[in-house]
Protein backbone atom coordinates (compact mmCIF):
# COMPACT_ATOMS: atom_id res chain seq x y z
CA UNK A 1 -9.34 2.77 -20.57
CA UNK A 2 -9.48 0.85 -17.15
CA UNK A 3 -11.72 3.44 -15.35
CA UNK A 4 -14.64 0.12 -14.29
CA UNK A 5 -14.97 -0.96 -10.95
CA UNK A 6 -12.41 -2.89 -9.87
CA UNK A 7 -14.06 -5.89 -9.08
CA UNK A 8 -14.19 -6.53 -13.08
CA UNK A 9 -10.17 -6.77 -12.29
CA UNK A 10 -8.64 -10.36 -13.54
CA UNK A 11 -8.46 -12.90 -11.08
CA UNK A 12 -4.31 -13.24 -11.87
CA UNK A 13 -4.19 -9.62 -10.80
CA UNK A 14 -5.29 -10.41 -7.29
CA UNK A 15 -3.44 -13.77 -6.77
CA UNK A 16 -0.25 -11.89 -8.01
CA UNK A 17 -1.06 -8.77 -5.22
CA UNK A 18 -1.45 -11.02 -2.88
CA UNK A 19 1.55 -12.78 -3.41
CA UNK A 20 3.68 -9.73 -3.28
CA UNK A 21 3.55 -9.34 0.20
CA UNK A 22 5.93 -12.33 0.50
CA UNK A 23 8.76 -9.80 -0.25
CA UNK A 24 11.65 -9.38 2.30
CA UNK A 25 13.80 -11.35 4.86
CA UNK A 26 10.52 -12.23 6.91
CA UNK A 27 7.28 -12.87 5.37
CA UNK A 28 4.79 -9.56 5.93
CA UNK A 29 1.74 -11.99 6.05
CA UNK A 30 1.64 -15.23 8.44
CA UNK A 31 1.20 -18.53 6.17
CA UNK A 32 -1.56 -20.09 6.01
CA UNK A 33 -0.32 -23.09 7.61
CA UNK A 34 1.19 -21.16 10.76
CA UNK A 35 -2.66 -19.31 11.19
CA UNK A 36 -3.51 -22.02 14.25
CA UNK A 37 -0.16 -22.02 15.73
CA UNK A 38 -0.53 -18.28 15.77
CA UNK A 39 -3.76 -18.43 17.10
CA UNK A 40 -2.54 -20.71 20.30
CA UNK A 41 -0.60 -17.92 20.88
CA UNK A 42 -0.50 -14.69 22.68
CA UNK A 43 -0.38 -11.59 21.47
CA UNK A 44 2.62 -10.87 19.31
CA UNK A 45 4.94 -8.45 20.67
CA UNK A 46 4.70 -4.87 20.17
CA UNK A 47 7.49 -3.39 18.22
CA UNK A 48 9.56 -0.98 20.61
CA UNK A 49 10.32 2.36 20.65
CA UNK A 50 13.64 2.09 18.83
CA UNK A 51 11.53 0.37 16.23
CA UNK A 52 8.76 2.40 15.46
CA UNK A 53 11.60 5.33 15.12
CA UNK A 54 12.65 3.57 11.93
CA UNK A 55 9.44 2.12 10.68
CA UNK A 56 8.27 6.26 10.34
CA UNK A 57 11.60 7.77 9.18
CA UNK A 58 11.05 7.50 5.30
CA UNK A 59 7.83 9.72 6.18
CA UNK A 60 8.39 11.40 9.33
CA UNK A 61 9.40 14.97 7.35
CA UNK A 62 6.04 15.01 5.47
CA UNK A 63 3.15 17.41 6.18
CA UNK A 64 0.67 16.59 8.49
CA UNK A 65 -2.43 16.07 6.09
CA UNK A 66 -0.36 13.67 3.95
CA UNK A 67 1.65 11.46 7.23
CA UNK A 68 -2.36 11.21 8.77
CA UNK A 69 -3.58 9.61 5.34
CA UNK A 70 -0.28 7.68 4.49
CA UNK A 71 -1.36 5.84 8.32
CA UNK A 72 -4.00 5.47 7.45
CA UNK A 73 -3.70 3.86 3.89
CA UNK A 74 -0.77 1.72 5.46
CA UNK A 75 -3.72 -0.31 6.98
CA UNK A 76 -5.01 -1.62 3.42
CA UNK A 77 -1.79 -3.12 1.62
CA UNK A 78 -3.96 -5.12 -1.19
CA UNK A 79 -5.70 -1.67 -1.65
CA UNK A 80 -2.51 0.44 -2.13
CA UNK A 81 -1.39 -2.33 -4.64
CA UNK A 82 -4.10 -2.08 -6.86
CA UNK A 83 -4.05 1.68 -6.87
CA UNK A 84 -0.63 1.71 -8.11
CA UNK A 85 -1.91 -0.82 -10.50
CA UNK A 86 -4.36 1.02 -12.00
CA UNK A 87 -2.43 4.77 -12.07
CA UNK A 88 -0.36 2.74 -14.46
CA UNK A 89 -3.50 1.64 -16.65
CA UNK A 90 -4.67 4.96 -16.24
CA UNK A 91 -1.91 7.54 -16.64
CA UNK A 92 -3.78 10.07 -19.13
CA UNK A 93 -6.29 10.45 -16.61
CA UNK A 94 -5.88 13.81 -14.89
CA UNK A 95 -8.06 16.30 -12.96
CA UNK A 96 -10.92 15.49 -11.34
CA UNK A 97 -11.44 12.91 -14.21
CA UNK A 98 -8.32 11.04 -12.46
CA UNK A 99 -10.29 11.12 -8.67
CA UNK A 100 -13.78 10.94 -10.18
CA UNK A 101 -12.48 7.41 -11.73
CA UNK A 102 -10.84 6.50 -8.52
CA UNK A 103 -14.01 6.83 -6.26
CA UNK A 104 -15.55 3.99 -8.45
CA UNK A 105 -13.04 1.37 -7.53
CA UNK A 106 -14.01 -0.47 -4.49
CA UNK A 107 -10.96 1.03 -1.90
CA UNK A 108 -11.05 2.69 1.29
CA UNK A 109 -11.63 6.34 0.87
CA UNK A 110 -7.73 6.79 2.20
CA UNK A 111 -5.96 5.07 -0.78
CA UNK A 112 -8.98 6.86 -3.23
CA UNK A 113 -7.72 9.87 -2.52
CA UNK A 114 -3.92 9.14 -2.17
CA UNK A 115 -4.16 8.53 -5.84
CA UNK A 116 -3.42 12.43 -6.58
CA UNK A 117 -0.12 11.67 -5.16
CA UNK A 118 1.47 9.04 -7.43
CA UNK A 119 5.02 8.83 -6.12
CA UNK A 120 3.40 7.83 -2.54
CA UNK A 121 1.51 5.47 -4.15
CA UNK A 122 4.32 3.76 -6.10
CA UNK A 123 6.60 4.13 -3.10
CA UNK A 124 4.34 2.27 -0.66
CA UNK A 125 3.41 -0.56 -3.38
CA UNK A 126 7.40 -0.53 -3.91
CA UNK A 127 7.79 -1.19 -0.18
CA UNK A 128 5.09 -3.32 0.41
CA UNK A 129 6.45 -5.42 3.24
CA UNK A 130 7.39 -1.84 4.89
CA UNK A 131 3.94 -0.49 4.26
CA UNK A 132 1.94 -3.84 5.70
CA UNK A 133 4.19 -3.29 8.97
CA UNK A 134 3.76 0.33 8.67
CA UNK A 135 -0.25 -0.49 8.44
CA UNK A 136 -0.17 -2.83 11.06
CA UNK A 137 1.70 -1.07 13.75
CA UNK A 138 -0.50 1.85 13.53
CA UNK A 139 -3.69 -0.51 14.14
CA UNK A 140 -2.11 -2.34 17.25
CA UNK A 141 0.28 0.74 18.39
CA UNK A 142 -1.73 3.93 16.84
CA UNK A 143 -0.83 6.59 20.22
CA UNK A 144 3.11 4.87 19.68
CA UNK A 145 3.39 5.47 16.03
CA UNK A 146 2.25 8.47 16.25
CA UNK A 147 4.83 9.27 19.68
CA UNK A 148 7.56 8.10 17.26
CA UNK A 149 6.85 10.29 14.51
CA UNK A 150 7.27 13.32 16.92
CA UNK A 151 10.55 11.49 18.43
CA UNK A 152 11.93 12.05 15.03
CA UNK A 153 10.60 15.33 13.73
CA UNK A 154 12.44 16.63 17.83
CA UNK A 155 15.86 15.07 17.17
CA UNK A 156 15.54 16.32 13.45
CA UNK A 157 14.56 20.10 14.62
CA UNK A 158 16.95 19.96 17.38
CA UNK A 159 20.03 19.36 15.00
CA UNK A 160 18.92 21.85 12.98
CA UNK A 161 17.93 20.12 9.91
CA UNK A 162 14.01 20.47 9.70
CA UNK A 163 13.46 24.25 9.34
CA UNK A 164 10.28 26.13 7.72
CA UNK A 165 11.04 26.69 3.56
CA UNK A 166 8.96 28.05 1.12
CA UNK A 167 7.01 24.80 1.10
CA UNK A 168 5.98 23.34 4.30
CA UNK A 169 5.76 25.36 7.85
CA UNK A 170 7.16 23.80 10.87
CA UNK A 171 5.78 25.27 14.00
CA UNK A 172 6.15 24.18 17.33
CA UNK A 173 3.48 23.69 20.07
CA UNK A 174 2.75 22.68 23.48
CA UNK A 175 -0.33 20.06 23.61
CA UNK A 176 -1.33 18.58 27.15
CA UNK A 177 2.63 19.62 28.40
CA UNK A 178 3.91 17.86 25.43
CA UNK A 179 5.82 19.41 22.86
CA UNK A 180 4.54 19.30 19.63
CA UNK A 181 6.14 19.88 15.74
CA UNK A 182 2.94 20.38 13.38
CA UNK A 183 4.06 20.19 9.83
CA UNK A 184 2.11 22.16 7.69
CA UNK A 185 2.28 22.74 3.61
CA UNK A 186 3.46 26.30 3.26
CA UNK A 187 0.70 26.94 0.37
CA UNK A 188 -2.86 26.55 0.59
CA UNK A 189 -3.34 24.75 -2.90
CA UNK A 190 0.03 22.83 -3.30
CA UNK A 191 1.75 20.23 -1.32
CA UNK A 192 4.92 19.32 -1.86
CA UNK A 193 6.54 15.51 -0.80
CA UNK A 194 9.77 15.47 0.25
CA UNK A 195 12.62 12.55 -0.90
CA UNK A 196 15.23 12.75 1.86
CA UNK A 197 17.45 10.23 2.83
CA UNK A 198 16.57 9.22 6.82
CA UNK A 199 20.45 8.47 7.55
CA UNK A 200 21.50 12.26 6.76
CA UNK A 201 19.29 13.16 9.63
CA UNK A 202 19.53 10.74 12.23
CA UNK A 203 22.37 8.19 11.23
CA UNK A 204 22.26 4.99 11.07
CA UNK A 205 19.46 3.21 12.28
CA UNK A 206 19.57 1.53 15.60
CA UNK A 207 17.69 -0.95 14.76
CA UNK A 208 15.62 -1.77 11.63
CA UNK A 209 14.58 -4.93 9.97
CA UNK A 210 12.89 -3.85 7.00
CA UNK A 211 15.26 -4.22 3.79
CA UNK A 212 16.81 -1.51 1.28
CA UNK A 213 14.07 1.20 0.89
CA UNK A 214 12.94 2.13 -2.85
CA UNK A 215 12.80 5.82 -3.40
CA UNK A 216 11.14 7.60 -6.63
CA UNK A 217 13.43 8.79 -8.79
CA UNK A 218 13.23 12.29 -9.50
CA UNK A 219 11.20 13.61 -12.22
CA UNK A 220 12.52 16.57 -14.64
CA UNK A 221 10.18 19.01 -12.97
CA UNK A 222 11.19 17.94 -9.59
CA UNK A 223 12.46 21.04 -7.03
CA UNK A 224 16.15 20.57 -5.86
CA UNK A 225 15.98 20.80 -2.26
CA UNK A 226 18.69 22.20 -0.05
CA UNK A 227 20.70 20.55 2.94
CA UNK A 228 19.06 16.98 3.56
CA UNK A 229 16.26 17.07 1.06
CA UNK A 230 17.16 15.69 -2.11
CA UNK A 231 14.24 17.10 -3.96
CA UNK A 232 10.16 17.77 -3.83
CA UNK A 233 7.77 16.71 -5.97
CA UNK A 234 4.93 19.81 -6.45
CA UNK A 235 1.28 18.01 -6.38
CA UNK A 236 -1.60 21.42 -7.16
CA UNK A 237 -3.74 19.27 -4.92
CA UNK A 238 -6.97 21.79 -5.39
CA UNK A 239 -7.40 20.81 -9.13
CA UNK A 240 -7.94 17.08 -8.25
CA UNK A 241 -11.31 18.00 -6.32
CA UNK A 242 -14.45 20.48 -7.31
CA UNK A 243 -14.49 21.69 -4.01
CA UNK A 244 -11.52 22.51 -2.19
CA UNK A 245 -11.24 24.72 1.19
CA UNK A 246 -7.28 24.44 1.61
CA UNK A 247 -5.52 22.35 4.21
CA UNK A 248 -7.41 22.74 7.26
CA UNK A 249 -10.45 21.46 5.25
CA UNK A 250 -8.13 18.05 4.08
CA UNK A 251 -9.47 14.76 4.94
CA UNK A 252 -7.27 13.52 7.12
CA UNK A 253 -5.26 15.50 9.85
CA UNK A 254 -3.45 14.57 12.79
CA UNK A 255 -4.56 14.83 16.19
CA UNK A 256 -1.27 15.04 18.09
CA UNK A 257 -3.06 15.91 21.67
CA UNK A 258 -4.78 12.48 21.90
CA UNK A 259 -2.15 11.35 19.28
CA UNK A 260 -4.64 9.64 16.76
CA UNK A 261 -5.46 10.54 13.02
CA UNK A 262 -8.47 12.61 12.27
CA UNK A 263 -11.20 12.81 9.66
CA UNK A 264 -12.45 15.73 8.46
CA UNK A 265 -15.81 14.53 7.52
CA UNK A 266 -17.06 17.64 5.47
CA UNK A 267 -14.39 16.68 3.25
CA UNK A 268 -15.74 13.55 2.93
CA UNK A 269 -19.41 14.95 2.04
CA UNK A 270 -18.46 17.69 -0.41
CA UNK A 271 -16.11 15.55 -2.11
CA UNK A 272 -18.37 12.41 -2.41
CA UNK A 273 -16.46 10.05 -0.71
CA UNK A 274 -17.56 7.60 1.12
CA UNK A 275 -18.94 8.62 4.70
CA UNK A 276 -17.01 5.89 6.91
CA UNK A 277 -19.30 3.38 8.34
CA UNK A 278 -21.87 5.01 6.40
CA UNK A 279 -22.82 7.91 9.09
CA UNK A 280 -23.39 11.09 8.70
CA UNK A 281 -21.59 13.94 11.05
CA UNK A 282 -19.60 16.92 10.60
CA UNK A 283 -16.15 18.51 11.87
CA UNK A 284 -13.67 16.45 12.47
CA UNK A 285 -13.61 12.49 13.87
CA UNK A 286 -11.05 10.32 15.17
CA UNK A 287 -10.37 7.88 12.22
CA UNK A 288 -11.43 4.45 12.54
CA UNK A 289 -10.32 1.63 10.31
CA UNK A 290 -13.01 -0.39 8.43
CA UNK A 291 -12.27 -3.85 8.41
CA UNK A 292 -14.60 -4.40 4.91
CA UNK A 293 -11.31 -2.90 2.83
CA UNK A 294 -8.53 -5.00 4.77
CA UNK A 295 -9.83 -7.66 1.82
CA UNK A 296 -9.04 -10.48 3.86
CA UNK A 297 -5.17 -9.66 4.87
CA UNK A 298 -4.38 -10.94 8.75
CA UNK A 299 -3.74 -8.67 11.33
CA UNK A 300 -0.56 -9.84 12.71
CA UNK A 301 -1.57 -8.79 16.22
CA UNK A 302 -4.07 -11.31 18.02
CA UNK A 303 -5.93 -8.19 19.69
CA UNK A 304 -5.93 -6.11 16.79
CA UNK A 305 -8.11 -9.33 14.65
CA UNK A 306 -10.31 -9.66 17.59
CA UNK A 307 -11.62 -6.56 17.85
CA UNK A 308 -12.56 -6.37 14.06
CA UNK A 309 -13.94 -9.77 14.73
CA UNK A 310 -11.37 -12.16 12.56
CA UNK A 311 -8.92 -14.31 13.70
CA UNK A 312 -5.37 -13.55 13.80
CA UNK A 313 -3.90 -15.21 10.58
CA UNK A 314 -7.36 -15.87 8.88
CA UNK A 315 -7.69 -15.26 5.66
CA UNK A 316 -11.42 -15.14 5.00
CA UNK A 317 -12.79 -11.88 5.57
CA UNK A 318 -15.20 -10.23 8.41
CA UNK A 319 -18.58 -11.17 7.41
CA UNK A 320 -19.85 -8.77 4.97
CA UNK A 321 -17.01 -7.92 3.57
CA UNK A 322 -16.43 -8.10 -0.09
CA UNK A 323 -14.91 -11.12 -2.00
CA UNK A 324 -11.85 -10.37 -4.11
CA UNK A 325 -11.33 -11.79 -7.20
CA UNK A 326 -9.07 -14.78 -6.88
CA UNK A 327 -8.17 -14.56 -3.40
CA UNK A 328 -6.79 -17.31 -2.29
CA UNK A 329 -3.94 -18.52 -0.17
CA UNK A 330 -0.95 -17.13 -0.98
CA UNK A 331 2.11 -20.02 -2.36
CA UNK A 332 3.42 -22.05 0.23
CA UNK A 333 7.30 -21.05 -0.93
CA UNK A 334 8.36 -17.33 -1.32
CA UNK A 335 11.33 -16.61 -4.15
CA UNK A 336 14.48 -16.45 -2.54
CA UNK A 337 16.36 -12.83 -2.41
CA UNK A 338 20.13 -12.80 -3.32
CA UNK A 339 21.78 -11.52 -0.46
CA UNK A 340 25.29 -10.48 -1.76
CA UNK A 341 26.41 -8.57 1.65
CA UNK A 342 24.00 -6.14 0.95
CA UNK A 343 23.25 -3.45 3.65
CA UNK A 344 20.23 -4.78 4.54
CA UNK A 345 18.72 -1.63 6.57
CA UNK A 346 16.23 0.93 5.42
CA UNK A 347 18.51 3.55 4.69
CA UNK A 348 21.63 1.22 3.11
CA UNK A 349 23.26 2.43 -0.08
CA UNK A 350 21.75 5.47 0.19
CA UNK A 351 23.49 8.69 -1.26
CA UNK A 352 21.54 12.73 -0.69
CA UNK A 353 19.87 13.14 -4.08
CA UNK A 354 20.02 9.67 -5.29
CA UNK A 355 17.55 7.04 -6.26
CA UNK A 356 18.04 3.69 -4.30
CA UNK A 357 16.29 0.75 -6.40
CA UNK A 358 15.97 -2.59 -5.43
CA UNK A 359 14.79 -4.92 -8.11
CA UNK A 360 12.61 -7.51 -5.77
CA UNK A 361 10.42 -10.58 -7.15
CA UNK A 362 7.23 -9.11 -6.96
CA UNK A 363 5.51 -10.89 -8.96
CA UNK A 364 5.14 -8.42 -11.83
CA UNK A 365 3.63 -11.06 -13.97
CA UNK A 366 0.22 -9.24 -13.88
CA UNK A 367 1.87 -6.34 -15.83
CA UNK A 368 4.07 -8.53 -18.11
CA UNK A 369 6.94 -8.00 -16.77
CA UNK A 370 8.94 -10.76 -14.64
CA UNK A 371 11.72 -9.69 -12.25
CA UNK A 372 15.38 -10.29 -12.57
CA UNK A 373 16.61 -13.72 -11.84
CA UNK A 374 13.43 -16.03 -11.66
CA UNK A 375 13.58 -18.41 -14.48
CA UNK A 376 11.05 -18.71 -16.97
CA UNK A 377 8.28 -21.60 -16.02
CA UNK A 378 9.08 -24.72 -17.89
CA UNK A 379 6.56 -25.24 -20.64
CA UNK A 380 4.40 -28.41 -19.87
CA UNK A 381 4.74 -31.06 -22.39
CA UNK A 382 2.13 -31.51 -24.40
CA UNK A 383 -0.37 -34.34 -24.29
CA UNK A 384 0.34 -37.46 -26.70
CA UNK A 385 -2.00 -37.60 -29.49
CA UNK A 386 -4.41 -40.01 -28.61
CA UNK A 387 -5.11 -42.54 -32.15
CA UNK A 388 -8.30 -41.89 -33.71
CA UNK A 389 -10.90 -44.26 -33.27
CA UNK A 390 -12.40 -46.13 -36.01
CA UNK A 391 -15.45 -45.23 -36.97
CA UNK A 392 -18.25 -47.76 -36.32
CA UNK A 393 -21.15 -48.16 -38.96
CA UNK A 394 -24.72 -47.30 -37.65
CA UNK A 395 -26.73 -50.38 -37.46
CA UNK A 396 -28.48 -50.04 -41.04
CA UNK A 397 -26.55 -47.18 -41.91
CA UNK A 398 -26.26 -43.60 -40.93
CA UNK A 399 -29.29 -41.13 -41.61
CA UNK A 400 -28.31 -39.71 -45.51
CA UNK A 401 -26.30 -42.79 -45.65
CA UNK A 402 -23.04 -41.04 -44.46
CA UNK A 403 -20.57 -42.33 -42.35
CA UNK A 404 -18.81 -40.45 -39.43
CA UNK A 405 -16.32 -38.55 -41.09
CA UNK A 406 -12.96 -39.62 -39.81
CA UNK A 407 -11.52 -38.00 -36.63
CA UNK A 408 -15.08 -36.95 -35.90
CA UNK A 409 -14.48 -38.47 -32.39
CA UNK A 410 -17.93 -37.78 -30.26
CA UNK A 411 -16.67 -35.03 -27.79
CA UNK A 412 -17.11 -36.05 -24.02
């Protein structure tokens, strides 16, 4: 069982994670090559407002506690790769044996704790260029990203199609002469996580670059939702942790006044995770991302990898962070994508209560598997035998009189 640290990890599992991110119409990660050209320049745009609105769509419906920690995870892409990784490895783990395992591996506290919710985790991993951009919007636009998750949840109340259920609580609220929709789970032990299709509820996108968005399919003892929710996974939350004080006592919140993500850092204490930055308070914090778990990934925006002191485009990490095994620069060429005509948007091909796969080189070599379409590597040919060499009597003989038995070549 692959409970260890995961620094004992393979160094093909890392190369392949880090090649994965080469997935999509636009590469998620600058080359290596372009890293000084995209240090000569300026900042790189911000995305607009039009664009944000689809970047938070797929998880603009889900409960505050979950959105604030899905942010947050966004921002380590190698981490939420491994964890997906290693639920697989790890599937009869459950309990607190499942997130007692999970705070040994050497992730941000964020994707350590996301592991009790296994269809995020495989959706983000799934949609890895989606959750890089996701990750890296939040840490140049975190007050915009957090404006367009509101923009949706208005134009989705306003038409009448998010409503309090049974399982999550929409209330609305005034904060600083804003208006606010807090999204709360209905239960104080159970969270559910919606699958909805974003084009039910707010058509087609206006704009969006990312490609065809992977959904989970939907398990046996998945809830059938009603009007634009296909269905609802149920996660009992509370057994994952020994000490659990309901959703107001959750790790991460969000903090729609200043519009930032909080920590709640009693969680972290009573739940021994990982105090961020390794100090010591109580109540609730404004989250800050720790550069140590971006494991070497570029910002994309110039500003962004200056103020956690690395280059834009640099792969090495901040000093002091860890080394992964095997990272290295990611191939030079990215596998080709067949187009076909393909609706090419988030939300394309998407039917209410349907599962929407795309089957994407990722790489799966790491797990066996190899994606549709990408030949097999040609075997290299192997060397010519080389003739033995005759053997050459010892001046006077060997010692026991025996010559070099034949083919006994001396080894270089």
């Amino acid at each position: 069982m692959n409970v260890g640290p995961r620094r004992t990890a393979p160094r093909a599992v890392a190369l392949v994670c880090i090649a994965l991110l080469a997935v999509g119409d636009e590469p998620a990660w600058p080359r290596a090559q372009d890293a000084a050209a995209q240090d000569a320049q300026s900042d790189t745009p911000l995305l607009t407002p039009e664009q944000l609105d689809s970047l938070v769509s797929p998880i603009a419906l889900y409960a505050d506690p979950l959105i604030a920690q899905i942010l947050a995870a966004a921002t380590y892409p190698l981490d939420v790769v491994e964890a997906n990784r290693w639920l697989q490895a790890n599937a009869s783990l459950t309990g607190t044996a499942l997130t007692d395992a999970a705070q040994q591996q050497d992730w941000d506290a964020s994707v350590q704790a996301l592991i009790v919710f296994p269809s995020v985790v495989q959706m983000m991993d799934k949609n890895l260029k989606w959750t890089t951009d996701l990750g890296n919007a939040f840490l140049a636009q975190e007050q915009d990203v957090m404006d367009a998750v509101q923009r949706q949840r208005q134009s989705a109340s306003d038409s009448g199609k998010l409503v309090s259920s049974p399982r999550e609580n929409v209330q609305t609220s005034n904060e600083d002469g804003k208006r606010v929709i807090v999204i709360q789970p209905a239960q104080p032990e159970v969270i559910y996580v919606p699958v909805y299709n974003p084009a039910t509820i707010w058509g087609p996108p206006v704009y969006n670059p990312w490609p065809v968005f992977w959904y989970p399919p939907r398990p046996p003892a998945a809830i059938i939702g009603g009007g634009i929710f296909s269905f609802w996974f149920s996660i009992s939350v509370s057994r994952y942790f020994r000490t659990w004080g309901g959703w107001n006592s959750w790790g991460w919140g969000c903090g729609w006044g200043n519009r930032t993500v909080v920590i709640n850092n009693n969680f972290y204490i009573r739940n021994n995770y990982r105090v961020p930055n390794n100090v010591f308070r109580n109540g609730v914090s404004r989250w800050a991302h720790n550069p140590r778990y971006r494991a070497g990934v570029p910002y994309s925006n110039r500003r962004v990898a200056t103020r956690f002191g690395v280059p834009a485009g640099n792969r090495r990490p901040s000093p002091g962070a860890r080394p992964r095994p095997g990272a290295g620069a990611r191939p030079q060429t990215r596998p080709t994508r067949p187009q076909g005509g393909r609706d090419r948007s988030a939300f394309g091909n998407m039917q209410p209560g349907n599962r929407t796969r795309i089957e994407t080189d990722r790489g799966y070599s790491s797990l066996g598997k190899r994606a549709p379409g990408r030949p097999a590597p040609s075997a290299r040919p192997a060397p010519a035998a080389r003739p033995a060499q005759t053997a050459r009597p010892a001046p006077g003989g060997r010692p026991g009189g025996g010559a070099r038995p034949e083919g006994g070549r001396k080894r270089q």
